[in-house]
N, C-alpha and C. Protein backbone atom coordinates (compact mmCIF):
# COMPACT_ATOMS: atom_id res chain seq x y z
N UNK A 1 -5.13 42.87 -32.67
CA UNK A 1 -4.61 41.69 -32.02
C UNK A 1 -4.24 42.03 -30.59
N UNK A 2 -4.40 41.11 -29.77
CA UNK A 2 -4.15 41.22 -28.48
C UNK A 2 -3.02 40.33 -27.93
N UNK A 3 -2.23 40.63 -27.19
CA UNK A 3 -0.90 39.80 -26.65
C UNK A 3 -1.13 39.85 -24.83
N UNK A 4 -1.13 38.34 -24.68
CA UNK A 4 -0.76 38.47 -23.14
C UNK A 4 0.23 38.21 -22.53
N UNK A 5 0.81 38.51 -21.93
CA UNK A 5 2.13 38.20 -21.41
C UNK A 5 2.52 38.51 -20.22
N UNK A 6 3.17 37.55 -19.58
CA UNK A 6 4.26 37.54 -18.28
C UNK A 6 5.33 38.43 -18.48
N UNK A 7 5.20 39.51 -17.29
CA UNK A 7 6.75 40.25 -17.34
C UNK A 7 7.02 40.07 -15.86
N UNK A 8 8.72 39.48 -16.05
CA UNK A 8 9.27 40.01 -14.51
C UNK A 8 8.48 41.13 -14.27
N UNK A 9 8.82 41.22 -12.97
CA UNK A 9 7.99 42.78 -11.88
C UNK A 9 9.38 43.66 -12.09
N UNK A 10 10.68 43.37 -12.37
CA UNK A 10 11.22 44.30 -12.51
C UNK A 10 11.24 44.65 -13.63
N UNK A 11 10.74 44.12 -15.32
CA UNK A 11 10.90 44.64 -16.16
C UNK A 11 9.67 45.56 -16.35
N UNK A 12 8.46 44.82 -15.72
CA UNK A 12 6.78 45.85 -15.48
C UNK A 12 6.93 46.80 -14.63
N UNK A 13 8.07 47.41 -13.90
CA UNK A 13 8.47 48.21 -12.93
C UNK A 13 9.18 49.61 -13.96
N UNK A 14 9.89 49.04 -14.84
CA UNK A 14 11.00 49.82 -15.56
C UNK A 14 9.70 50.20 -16.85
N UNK A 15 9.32 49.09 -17.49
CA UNK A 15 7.92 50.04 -18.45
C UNK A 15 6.90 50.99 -17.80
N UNK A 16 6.68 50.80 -16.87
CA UNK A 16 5.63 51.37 -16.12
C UNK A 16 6.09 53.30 -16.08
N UNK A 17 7.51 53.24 -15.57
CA UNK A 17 8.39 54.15 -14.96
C UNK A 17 9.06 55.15 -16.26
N UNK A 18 9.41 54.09 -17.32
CA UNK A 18 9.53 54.90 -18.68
C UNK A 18 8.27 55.51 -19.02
N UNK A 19 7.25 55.25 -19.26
CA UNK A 19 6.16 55.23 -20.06
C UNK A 19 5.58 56.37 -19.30
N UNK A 20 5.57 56.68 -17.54
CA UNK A 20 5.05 57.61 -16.87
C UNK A 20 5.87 58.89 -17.18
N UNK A 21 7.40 58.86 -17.23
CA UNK A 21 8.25 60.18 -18.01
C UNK A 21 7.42 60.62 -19.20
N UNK A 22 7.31 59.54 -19.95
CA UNK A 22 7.26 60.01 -21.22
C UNK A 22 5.94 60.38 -21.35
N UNK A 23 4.81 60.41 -20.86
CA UNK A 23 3.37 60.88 -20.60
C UNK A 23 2.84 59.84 -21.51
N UNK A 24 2.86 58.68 -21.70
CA UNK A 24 2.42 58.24 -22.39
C UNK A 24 1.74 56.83 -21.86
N UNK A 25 0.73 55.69 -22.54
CA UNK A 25 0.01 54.51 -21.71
C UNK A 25 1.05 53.59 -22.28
N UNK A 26 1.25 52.93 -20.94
CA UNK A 26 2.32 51.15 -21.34
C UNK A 26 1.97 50.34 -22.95
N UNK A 27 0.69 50.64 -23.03
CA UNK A 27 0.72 49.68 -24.56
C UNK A 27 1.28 50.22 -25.63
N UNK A 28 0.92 52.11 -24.97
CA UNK A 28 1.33 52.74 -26.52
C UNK A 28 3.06 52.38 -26.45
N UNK A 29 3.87 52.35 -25.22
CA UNK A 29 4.88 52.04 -24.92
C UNK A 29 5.75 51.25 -25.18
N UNK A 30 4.63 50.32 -25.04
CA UNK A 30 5.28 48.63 -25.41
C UNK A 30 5.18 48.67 -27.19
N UNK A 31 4.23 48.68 -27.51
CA UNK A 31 3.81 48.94 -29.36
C UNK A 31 5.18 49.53 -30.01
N UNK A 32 5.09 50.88 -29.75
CA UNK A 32 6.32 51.93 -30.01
C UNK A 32 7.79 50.95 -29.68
N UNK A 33 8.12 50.46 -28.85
CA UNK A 33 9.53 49.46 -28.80
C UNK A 33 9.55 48.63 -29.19
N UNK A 34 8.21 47.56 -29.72
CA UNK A 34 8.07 46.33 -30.31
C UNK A 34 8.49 46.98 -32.09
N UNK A 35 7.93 48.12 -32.36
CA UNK A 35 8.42 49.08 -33.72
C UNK A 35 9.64 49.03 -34.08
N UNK A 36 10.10 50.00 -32.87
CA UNK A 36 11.71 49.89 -33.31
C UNK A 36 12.36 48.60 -33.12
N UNK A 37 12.35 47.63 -32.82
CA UNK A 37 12.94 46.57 -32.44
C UNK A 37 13.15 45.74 -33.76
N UNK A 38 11.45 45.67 -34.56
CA UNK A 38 11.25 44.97 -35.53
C UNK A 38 11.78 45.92 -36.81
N UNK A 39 11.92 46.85 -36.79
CA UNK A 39 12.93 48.43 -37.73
C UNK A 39 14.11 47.64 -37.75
N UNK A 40 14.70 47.91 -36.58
CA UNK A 40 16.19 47.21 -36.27
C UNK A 40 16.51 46.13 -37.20
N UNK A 41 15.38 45.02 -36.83
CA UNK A 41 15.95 43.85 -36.97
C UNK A 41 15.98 43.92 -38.71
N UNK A 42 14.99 44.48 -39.17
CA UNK A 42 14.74 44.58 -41.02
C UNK A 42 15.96 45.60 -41.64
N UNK A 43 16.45 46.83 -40.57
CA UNK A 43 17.33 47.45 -41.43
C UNK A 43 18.78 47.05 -41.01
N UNK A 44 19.35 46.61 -39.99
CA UNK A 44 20.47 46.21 -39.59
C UNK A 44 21.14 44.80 -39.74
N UNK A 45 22.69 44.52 -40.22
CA UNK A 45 22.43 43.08 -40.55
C UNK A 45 22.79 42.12 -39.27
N UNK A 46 22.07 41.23 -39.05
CA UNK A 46 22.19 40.33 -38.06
C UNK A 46 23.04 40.31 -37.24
N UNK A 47 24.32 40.51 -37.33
CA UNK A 47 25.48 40.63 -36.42
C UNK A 47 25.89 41.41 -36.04
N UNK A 48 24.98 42.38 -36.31
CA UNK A 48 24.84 43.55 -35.42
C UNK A 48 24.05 43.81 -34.14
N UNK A 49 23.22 42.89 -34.59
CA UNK A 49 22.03 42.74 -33.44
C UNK A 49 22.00 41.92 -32.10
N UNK A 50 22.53 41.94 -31.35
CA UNK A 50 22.90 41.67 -29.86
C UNK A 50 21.96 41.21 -29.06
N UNK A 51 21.64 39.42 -28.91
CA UNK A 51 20.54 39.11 -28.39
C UNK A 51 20.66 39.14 -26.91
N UNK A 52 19.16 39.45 -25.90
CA UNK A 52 19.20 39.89 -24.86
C UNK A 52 19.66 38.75 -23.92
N UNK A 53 19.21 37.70 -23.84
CA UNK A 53 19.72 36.40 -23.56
C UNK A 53 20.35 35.60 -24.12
N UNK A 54 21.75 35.21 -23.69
CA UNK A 54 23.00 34.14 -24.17
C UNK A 54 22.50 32.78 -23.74
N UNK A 55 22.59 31.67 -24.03
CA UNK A 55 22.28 30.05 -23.43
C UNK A 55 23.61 29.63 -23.91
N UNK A 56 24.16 29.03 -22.65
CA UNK A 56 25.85 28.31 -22.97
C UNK A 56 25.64 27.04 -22.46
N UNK A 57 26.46 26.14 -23.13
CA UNK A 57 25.95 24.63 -22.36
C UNK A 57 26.99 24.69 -21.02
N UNK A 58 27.37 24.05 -19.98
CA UNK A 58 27.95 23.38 -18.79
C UNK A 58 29.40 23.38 -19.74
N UNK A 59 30.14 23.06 -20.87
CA UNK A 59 31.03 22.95 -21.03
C UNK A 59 31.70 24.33 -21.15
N UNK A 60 31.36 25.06 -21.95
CA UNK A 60 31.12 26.31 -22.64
C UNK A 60 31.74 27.20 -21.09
N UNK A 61 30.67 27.29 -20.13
CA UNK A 61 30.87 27.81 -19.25
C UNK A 61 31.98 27.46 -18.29
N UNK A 62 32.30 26.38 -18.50
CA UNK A 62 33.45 25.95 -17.85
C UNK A 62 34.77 26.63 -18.77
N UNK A 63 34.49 26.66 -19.73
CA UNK A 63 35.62 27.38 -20.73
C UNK A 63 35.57 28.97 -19.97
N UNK A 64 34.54 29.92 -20.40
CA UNK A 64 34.76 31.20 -19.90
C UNK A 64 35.26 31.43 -18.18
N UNK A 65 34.52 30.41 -17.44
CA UNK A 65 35.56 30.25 -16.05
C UNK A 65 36.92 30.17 -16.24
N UNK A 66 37.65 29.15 -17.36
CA UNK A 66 39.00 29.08 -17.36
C UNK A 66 39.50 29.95 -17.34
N UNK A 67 38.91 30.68 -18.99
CA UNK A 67 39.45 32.05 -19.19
C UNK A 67 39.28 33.65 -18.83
N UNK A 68 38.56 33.59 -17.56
CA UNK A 68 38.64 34.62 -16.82
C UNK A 68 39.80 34.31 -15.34
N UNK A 69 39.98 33.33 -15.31
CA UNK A 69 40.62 32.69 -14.18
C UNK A 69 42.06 32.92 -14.58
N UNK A 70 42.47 32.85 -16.26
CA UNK A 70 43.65 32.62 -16.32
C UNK A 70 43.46 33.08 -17.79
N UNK A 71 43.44 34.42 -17.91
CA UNK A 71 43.45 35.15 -19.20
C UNK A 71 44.40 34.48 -20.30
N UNK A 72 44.56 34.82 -21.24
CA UNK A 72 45.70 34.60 -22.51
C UNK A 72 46.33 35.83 -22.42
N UNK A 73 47.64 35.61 -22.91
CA UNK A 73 48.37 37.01 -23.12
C UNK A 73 47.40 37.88 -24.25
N UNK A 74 47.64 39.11 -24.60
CA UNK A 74 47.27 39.83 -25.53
C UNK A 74 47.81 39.77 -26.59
N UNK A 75 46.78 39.50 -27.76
CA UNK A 75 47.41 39.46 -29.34
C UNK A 75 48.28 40.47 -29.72
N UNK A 76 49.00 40.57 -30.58
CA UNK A 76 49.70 42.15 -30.99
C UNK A 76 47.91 42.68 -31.61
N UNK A 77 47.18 42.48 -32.50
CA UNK A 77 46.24 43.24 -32.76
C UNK A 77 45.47 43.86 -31.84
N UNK A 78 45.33 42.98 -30.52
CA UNK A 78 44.33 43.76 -29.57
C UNK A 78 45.24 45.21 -29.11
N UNK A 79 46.49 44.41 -28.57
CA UNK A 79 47.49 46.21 -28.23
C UNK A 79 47.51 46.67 -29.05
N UNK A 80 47.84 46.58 -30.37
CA UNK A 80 47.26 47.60 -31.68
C UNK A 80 45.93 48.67 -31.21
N UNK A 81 45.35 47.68 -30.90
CA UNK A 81 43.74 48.08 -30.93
C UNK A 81 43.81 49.43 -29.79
N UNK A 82 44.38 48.68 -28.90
CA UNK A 82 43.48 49.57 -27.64
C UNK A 82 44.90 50.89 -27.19
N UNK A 83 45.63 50.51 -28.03
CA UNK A 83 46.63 52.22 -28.49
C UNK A 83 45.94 53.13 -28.84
């Protein structure tokens, strides 16, 4: 099977640049990370898995503006935490 695809120039910049370290050709490159990726996704459970792009609506984002603008105090669990 054959795949065509659009990559940013900076992400065809960064495969190009891995793949030349590693002595190896971009497909075998790309193949080999499309592997582990699809490994990942079959042995790890979902909420573990950290998607590369977030989509927030206009409201959403107006929320994380608030709350970087004007933090909440800290829970007792987080100071727990970070003791």
């Amino acid at each position: 099977m054959q795949l065509a695809i659009e990559l940013p120039d900076r992400t065809n910049a960064l495969i190009e640049s891995y793949s030349r370290k590693m002595g190896i050709e971009k497909n075998s490159f790309i193949e080999d990370a499309l592997l582990r990726h699809l490994q990942a996704l079959r042995e790890l459970p979902t909420e573990f898995i950290i998607p590369t792009k977030i989509t927030v609506t206009e409201d959403c984002m107006k929320q994380i503006i608030e709350m970087l603008e004007n933090p909440p105090e800290p829970t007792q669990a987080l100071i727990e935490l970070m003791r």
